[in-house]
C-alpha atoms as a PDB file:
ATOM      1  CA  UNK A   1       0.000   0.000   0.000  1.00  0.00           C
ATOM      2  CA  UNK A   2       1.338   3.610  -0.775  1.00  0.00           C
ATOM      3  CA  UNK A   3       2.067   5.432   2.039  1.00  0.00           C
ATOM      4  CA  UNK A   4       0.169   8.566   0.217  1.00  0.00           C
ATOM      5  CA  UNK A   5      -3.206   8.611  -1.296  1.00  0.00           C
ATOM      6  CA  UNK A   6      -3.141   7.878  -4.998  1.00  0.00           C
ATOM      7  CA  UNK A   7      -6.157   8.007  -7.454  1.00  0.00           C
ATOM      8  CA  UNK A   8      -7.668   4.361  -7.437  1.00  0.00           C
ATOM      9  CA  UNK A   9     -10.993   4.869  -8.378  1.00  0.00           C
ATOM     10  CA  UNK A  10     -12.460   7.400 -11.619  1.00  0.00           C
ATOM     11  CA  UNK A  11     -16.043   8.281 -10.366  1.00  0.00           C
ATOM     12  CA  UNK A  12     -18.648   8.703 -12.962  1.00  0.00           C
ATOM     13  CA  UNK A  13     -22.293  10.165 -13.515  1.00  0.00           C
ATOM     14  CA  UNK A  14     -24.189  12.195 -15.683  1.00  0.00           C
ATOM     15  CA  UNK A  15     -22.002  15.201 -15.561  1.00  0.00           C
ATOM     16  CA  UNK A  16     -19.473  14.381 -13.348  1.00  0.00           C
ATOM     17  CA  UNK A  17     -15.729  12.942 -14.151  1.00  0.00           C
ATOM     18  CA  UNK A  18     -12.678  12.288 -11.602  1.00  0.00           C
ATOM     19  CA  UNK A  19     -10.522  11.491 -14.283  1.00  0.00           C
ATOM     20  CA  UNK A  20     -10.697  15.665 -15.171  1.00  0.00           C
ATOM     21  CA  UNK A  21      -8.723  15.449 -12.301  1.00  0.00           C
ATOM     22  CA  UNK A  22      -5.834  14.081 -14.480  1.00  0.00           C
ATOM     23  CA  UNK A  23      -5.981  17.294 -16.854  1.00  0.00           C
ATOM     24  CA  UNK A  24      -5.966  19.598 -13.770  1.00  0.00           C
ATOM     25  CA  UNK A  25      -3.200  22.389 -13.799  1.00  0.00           C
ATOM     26  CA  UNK A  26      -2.160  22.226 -10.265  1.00  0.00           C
ATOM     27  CA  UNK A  27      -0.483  25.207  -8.499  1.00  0.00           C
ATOM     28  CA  UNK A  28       0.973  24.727  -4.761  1.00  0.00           C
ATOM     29  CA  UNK A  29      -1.158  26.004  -2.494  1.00  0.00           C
ATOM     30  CA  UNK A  30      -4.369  24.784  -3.930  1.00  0.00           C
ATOM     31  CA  UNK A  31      -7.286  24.157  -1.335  1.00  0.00           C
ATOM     32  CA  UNK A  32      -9.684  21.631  -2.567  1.00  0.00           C
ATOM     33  CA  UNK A  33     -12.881  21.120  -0.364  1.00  0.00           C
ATOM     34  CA  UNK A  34     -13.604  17.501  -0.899  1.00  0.00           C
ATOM     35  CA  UNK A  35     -17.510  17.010   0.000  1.00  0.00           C
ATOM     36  CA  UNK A  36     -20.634  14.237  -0.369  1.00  0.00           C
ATOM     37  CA  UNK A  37     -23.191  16.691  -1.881  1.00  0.00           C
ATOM     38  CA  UNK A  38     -25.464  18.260   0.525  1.00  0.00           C
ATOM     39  CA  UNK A  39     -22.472  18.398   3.459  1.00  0.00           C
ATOM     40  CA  UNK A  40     -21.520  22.025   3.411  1.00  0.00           C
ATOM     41  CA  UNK A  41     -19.778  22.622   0.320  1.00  0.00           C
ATOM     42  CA  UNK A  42     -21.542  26.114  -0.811  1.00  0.00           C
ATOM     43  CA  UNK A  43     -20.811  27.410   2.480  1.00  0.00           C
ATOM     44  CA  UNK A  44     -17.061  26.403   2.931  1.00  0.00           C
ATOM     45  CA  UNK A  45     -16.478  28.081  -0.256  1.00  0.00           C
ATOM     46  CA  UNK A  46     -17.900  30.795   0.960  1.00  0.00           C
ATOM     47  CA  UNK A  47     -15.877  30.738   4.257  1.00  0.00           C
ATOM     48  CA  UNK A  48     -12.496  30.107   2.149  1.00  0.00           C
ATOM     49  CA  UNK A  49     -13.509  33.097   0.215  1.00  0.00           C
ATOM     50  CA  UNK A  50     -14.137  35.303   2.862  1.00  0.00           C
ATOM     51  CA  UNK A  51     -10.635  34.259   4.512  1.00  0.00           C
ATOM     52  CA  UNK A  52      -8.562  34.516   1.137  1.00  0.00           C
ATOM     53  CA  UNK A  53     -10.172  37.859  -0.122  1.00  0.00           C
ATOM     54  CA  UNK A  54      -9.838  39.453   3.552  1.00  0.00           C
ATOM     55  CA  UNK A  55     -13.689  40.607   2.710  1.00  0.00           C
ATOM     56  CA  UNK A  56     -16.933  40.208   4.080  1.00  0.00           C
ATOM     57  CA  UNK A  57     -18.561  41.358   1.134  1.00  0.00           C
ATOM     58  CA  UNK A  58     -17.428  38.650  -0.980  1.00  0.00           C
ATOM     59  CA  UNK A  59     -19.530  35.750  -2.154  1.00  0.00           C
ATOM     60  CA  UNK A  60     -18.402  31.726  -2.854  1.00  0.00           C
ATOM     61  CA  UNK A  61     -17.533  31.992  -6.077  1.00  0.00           C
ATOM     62  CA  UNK A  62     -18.964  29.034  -7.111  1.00  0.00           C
ATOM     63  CA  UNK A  63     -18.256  27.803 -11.072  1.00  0.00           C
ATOM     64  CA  UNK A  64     -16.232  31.235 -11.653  1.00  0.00           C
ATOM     65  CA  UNK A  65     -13.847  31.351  -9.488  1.00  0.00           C
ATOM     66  CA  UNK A  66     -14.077  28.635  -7.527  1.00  0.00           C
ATOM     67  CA  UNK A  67     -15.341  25.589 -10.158  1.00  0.00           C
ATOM     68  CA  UNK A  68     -16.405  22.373  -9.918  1.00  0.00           C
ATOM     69  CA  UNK A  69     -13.380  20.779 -10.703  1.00  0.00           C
ATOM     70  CA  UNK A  70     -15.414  17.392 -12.000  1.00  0.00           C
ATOM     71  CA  UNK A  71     -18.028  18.848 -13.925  1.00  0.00           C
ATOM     72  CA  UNK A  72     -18.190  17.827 -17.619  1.00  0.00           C
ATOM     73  CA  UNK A  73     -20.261  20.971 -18.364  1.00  0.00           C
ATOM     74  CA  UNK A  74     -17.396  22.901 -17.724  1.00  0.00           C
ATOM     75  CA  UNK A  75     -14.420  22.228 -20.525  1.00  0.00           C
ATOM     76  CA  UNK A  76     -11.153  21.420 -18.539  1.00  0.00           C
ATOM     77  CA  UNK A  77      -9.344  23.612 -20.901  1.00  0.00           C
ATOM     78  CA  UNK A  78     -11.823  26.871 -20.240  1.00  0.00           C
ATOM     79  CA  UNK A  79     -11.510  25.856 -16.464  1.00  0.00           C
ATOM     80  CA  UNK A  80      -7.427  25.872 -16.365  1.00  0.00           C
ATOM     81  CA  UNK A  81      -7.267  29.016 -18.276  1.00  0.00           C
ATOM     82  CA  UNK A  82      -9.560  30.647 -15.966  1.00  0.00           C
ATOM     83  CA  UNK A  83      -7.846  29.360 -12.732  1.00  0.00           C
ATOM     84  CA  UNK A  84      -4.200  30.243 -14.410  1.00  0.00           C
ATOM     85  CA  UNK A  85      -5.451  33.937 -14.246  1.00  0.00           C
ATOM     86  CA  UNK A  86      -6.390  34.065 -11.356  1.00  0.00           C
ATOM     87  CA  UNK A  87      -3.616  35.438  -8.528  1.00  0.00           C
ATOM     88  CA  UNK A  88      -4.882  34.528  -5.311  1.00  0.00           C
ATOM     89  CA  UNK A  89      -5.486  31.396  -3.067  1.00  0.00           C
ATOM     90  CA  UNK A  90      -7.485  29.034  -5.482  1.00  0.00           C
ATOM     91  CA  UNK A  91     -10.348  27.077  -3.912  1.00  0.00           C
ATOM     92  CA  UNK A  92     -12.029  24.359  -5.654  1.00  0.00           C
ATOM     93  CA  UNK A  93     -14.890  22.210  -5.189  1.00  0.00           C
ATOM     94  CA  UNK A  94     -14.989  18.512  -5.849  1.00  0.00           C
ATOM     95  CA  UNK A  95     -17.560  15.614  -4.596  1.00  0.00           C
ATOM     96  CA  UNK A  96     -14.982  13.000  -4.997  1.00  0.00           C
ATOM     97  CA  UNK A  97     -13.654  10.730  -2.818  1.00  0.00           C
ATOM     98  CA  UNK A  98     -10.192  10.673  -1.373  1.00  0.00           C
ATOM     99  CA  UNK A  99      -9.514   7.852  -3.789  1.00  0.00           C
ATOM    100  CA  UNK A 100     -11.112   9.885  -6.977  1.00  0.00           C
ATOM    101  CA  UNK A 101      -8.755  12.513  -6.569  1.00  0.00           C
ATOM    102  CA  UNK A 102      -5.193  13.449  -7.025  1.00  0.00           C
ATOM    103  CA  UNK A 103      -3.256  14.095  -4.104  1.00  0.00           C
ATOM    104  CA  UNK A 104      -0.440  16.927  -4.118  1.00  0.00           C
ATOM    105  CA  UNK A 105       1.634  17.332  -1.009  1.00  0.00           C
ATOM    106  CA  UNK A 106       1.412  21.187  -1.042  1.00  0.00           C
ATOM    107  CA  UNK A 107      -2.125  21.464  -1.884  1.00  0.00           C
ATOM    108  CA  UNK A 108      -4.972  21.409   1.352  1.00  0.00           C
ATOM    109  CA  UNK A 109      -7.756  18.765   0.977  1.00  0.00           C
ATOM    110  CA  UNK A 110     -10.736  19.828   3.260  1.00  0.00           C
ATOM    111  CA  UNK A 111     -12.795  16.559   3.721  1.00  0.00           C
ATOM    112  CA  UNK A 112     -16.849  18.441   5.104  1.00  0.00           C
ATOM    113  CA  UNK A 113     -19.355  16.022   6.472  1.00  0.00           C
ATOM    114  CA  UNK A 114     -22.362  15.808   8.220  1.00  0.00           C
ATOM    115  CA  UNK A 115     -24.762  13.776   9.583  1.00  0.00           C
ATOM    116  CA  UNK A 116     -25.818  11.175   6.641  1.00  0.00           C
ATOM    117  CA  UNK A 117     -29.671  11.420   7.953  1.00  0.00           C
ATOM    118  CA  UNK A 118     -29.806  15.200   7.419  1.00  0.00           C
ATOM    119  CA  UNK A 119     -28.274  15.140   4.243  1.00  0.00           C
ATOM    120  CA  UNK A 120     -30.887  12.896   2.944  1.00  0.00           C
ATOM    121  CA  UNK A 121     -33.156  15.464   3.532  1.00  0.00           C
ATOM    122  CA  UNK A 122     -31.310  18.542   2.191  1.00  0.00           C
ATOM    123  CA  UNK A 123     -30.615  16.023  -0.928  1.00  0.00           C
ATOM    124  CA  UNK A 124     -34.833  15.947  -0.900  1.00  0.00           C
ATOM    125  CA  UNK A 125     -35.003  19.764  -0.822  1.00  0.00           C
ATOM    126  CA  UNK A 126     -32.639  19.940  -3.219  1.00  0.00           C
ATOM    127  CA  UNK A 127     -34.380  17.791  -6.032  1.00  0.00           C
ATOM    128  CA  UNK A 128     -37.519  19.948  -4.894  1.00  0.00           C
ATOM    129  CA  UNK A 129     -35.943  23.275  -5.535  1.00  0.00           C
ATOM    130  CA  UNK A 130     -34.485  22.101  -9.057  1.00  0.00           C
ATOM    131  CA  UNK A 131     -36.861  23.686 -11.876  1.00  0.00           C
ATOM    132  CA  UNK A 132     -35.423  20.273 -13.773  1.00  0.00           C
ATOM    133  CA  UNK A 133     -34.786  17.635 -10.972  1.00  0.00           C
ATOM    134  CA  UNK A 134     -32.119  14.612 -12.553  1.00  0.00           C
ATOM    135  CA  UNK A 135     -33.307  11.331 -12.220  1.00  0.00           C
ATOM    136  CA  UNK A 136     -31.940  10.522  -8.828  1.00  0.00           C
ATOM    137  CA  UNK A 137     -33.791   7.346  -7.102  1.00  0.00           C
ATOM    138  CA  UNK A 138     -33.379   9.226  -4.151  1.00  0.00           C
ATOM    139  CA  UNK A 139     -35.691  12.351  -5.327  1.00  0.00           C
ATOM    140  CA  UNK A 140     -38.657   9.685  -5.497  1.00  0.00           C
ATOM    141  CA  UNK A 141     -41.986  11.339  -4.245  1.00  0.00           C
ATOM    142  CA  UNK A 142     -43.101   8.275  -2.560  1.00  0.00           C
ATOM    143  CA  UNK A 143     -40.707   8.881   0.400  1.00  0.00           C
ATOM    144  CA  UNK A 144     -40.478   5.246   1.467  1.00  0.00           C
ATOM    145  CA  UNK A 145     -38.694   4.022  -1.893  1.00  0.00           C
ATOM    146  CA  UNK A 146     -36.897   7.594  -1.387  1.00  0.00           C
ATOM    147  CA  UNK A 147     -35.440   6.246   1.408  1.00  0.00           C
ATOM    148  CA  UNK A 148     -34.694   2.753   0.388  1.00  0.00           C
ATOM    149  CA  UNK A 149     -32.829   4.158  -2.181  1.00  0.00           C
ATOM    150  CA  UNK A 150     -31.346   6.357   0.045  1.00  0.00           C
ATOM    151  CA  UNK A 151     -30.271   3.596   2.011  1.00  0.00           C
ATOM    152  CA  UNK A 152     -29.636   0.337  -0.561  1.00  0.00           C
ATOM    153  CA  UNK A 153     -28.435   1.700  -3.723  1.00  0.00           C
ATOM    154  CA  UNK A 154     -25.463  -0.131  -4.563  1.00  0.00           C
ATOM    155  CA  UNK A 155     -22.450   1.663  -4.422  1.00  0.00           C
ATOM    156  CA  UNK A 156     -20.455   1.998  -7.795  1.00  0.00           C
ATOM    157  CA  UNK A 157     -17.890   3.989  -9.257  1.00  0.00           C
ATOM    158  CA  UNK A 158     -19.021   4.599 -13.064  1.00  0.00           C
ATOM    159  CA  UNK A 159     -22.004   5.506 -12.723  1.00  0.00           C
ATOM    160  CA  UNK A 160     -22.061   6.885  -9.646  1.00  0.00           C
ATOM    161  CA  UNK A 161     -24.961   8.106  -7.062  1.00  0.00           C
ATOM    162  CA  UNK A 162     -23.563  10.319  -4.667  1.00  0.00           C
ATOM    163  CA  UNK A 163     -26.496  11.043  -2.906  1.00  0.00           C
ATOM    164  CA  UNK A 164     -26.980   7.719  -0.950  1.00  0.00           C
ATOM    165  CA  UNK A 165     -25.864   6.841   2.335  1.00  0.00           C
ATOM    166  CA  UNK A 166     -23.216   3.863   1.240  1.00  0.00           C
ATOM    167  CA  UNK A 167     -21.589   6.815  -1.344  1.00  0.00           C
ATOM    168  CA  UNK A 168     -21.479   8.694   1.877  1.00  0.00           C
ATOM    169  CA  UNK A 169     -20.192   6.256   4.300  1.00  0.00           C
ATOM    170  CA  UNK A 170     -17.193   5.545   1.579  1.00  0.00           C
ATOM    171  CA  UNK A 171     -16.615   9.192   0.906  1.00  0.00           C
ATOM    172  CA  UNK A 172     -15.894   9.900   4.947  1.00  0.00           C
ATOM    173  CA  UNK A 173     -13.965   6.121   4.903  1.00  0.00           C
ATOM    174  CA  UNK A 174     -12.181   7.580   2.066  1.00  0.00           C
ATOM    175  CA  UNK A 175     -10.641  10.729   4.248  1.00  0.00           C
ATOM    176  CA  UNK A 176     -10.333   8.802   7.552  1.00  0.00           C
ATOM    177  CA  UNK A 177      -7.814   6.543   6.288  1.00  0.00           C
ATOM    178  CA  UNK A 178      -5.895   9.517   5.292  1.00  0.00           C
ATOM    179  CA  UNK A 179      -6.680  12.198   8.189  1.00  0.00           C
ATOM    180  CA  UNK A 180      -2.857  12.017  10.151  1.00  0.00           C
ATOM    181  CA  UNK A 181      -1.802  13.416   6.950  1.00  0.00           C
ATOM    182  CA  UNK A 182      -0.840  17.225   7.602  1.00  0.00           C
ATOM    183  CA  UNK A 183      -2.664  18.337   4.416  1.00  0.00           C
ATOM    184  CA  UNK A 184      -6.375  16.477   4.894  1.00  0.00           C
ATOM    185  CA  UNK A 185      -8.055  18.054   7.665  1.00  0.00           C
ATOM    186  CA  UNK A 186     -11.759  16.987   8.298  1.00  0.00           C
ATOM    187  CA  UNK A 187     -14.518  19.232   9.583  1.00  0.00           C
ATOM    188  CA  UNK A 188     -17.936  18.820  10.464  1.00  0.00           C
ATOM    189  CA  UNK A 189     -21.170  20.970   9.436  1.00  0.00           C
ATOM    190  CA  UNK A 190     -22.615  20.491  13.186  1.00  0.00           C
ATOM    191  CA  UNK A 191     -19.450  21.763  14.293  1.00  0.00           C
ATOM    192  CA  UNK A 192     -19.367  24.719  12.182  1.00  0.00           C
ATOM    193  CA  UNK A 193     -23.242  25.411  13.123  1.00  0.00           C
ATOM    194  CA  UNK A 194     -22.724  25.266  16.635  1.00  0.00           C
ATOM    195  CA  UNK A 195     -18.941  27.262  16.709  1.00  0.00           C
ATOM    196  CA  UNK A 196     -18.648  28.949  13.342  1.00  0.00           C
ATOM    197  CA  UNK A 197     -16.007  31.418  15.101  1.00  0.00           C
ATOM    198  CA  UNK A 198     -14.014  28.036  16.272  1.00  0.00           C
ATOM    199  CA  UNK A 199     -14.004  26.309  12.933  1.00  0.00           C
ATOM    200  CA  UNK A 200     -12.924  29.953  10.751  1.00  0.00           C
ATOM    201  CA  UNK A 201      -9.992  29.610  12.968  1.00  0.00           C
ATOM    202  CA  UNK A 202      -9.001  25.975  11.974  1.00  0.00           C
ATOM    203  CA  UNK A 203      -9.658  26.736   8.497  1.00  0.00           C
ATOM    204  CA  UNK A 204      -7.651  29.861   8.768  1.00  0.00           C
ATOM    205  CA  UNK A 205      -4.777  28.302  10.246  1.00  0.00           C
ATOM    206  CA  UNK A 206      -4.911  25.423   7.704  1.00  0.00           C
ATOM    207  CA  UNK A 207      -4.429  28.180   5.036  1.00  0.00           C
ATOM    208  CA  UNK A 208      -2.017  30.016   6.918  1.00  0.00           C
ATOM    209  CA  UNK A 209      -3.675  33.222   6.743  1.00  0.00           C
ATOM    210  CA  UNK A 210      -4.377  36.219   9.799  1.00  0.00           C
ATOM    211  CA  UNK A 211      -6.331  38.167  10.230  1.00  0.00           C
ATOM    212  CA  UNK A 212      -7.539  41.141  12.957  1.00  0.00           C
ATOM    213  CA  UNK A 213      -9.592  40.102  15.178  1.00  0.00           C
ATOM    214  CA  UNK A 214     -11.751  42.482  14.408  1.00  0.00           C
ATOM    215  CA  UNK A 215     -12.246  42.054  10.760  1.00  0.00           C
ATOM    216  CA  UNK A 216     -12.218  37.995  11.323  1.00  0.00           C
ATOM    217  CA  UNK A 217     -15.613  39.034  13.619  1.00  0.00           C
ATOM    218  CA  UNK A 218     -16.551  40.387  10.343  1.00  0.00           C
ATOM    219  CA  UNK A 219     -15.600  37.319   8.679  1.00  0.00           C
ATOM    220  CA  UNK A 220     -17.472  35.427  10.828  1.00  0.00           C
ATOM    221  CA  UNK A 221     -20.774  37.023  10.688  1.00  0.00           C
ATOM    222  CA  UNK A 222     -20.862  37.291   6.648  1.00  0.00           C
ATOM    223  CA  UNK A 223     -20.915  33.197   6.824  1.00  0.00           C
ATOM    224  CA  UNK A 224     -23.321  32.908   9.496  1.00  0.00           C
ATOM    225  CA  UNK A 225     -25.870  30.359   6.922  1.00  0.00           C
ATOM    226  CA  UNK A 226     -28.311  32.558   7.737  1.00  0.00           C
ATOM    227  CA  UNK A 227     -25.994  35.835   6.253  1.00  0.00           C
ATOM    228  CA  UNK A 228     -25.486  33.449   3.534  1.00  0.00           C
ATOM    229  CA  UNK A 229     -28.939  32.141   2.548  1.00  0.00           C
ATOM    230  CA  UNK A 230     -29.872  35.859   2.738  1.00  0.00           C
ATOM    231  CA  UNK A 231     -27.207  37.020   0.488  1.00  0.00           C
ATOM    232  CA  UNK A 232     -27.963  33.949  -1.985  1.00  0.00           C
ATOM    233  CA  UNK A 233     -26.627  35.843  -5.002  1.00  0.00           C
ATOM    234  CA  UNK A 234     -23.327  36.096  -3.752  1.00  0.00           C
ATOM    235  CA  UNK A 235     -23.167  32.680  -2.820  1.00  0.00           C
ATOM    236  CA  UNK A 236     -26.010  29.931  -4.336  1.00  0.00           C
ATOM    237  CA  UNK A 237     -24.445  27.596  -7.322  1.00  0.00           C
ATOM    238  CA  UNK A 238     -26.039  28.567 -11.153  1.00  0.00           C
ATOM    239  CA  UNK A 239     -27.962  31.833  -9.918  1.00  0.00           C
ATOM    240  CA  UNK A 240     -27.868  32.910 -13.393  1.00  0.00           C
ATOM    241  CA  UNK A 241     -29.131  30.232 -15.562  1.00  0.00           C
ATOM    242  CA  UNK A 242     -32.671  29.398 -14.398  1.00  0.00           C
ATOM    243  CA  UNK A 243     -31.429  26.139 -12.397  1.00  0.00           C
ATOM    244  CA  UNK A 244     -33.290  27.070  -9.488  1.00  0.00           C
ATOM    245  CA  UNK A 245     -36.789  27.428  -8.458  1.00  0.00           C
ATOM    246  CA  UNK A 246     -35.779  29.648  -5.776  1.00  0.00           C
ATOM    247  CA  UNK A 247     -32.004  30.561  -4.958  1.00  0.00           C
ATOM    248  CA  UNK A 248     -32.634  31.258  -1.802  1.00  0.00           C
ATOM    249  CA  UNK A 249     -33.853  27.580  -0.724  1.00  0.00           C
ATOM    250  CA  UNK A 250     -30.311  26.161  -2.347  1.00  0.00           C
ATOM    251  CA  UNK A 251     -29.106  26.786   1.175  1.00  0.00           C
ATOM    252  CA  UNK A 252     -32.654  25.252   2.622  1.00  0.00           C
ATOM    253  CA  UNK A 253     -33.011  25.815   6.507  1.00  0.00           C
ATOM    254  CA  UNK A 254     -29.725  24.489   7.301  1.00  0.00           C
ATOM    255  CA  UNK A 255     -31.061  22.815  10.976  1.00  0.00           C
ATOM    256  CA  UNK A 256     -30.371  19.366  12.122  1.00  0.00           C
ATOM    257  CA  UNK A 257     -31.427  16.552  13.177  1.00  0.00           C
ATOM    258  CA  UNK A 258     -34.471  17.076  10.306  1.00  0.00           C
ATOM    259  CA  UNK A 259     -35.535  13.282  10.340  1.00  0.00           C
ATOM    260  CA  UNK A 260     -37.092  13.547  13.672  1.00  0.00           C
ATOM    261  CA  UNK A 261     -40.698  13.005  13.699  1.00  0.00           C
ATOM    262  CA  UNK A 262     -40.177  11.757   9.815  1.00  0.00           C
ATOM    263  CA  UNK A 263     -38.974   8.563   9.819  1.00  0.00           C
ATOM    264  CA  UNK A 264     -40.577   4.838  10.975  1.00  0.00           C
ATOM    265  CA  UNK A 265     -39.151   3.341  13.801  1.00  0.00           C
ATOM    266  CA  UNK A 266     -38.345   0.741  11.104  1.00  0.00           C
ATOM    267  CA  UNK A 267     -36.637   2.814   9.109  1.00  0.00           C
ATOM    268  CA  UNK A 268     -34.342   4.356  11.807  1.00  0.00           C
ATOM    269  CA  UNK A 269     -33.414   1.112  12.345  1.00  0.00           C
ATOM    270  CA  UNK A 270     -32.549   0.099   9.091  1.00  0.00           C
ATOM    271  CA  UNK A 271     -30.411   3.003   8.351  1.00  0.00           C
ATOM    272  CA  UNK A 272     -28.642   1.677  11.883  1.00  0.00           C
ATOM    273  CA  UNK A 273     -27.875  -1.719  10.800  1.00  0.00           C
ATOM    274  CA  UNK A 274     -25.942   0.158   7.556  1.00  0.00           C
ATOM    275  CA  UNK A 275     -23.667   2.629   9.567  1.00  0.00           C
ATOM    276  CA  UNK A 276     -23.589   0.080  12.040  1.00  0.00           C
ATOM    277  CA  UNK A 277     -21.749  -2.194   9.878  1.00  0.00           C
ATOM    278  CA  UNK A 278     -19.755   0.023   8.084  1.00  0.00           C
ATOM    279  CA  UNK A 279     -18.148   2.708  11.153  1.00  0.00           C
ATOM    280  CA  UNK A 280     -16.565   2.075  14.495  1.00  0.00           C
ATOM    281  CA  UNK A 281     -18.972   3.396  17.410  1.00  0.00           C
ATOM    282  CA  UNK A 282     -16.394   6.300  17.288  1.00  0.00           C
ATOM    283  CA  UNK A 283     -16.353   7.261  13.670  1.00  0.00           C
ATOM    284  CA  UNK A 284     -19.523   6.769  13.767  1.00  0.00           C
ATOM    285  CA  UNK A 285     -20.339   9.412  16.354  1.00  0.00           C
ATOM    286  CA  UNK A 286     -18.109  11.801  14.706  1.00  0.00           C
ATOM    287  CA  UNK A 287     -19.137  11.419  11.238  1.00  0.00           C
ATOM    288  CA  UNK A 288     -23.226  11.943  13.183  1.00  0.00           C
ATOM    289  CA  UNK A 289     -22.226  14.555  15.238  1.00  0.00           C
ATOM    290  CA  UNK A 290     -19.117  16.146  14.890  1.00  0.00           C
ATOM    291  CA  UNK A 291     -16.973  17.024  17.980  1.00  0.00           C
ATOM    292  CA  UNK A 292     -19.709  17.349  19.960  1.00  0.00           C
END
């Protein structure tokens, strides 16, 4: 086994490649936040923007300056040329895996998770929002073959559905096996709801940037989700092109713990049996709840 991460798997769907990965223009420095959809990623772009720019009146970024770095709809030779211009910290979004990715020594890999239960229904929300939803097994309207999708649908690398929970559960597996590295640093969304000034810090010092304290309490409040959600045109993916029903609901109510009262008994327990056999009681209770 190598005793760094190495690409081992190209992840596929309907327009999404790792392999772009391969045609990637890397500069040192790079920060790649590394998320299962639905974890967080909109608003740690939004957070690395904020720290990098030094400005609270920045938004994300997202596909401009900060691109999806697997989407097909995006040519990999437009993408390159736009990030070659561009002369500050570049942060870039990916839903890979670990293992979809290539790994660079002097690049950061942010690994964002959060509880797999409430991403199922942000991933709901999500389809609901879309003016066009895909077809994703998990965006079914009867909500108990939502949910067994959610919960059975095989796991596969080309194509790939990274909206279920065994795409999830490998995604976090994927960063845990790597996490003593110095460059992969994990964070959690409950942790950045519940001590968004504690978690800027980490990110901040992962980055090696500083800031006053009193413009990082600026910092701080412009990616409060509820700063963000408001201000959805600096920061809500494909704003411009009619993708959503309303922008505003990309960023949906960002709570937790949204299954209670929504789920069977039965159903709770099925979604046990499959974390239960995939995580250690301890990763478990991280990848659920965070530091908490």
């Amino acid at each position: 086994m190598s005793d760094l991460p190495t690409q081992e798997t190209i992840y596929r769907a309907e327009v999404e490649d790792s392999a772009r990965w391969q045609q990637f223009n890397h500069r040192a420095g790079d920060v790649f936040i590394c998320t299962p959809p639905k974890s967080g990623t909109t608003w740690t772009q939004g957070i690395c923007a904020l720290l990098i720019f030094g400005r609270a009146d920045v938004g994300s970024g997202s596909g401009t300056s900060s691109p999806w770095i697997e989407l097909t709809l995006d040519p990999m030779g437009d993408m390159n040329a736009r990030l070659a211009r561009q002369t500050h910290r570049r942060y870039i979004k990916s839903h890979s895996p670990l293992d979809g990715v290539i790994y660079w020594p002097d690049a950061l890999y942010f690994g964002v998770f959060r509880h797999p239960l409430d991403i199922y229904f942000s991933i709901l929300k999500h389809g609901e929002n879309q003016l066009e939803p895909g077809e994703n097994p998990v965006y079914n309207m009867d909500r108990s073959k939502s949910f067994d999708a959610f919960l059975t649908h095989p796991f596969q690398a080309d194509p790939t559905n990274n909206t279920t929970l065994p795409s999830i559960l490998h995604h976090y597996r994927s960063f845990l096996r790597w996490q003593h590295l110095p460059n992969i640093h994990l964070f959690h969304y409950a942790d950045m709801k519940r001590d968004l000034a504690g978690e800027m810090a980490r990110f901040s010092e992962a980055m090696d940037i500083r800031h006053p304290p009193h413009l990082m309490a600026d910092l701080v409040r412009a990616a409060d989700f509820d700063s963000m959600k408001k201000n959805a045109d600096l920061f809500a993916p494909e704003v411009g092109d009619g993708y959503w029903k309303d922008k505003r609901e990309f960023f949906s109510s960002g709570k937790s713990n949204k299954w209670e009262g929504r789920l069977s008994d039965a159903q709770l327990a099925a979604y046990d049996a499959v974390v239960a056999a995939a995580l250690t009681k301890d990763d478990r209770r991280w990848l659920e709840w965070g530091n908490a």
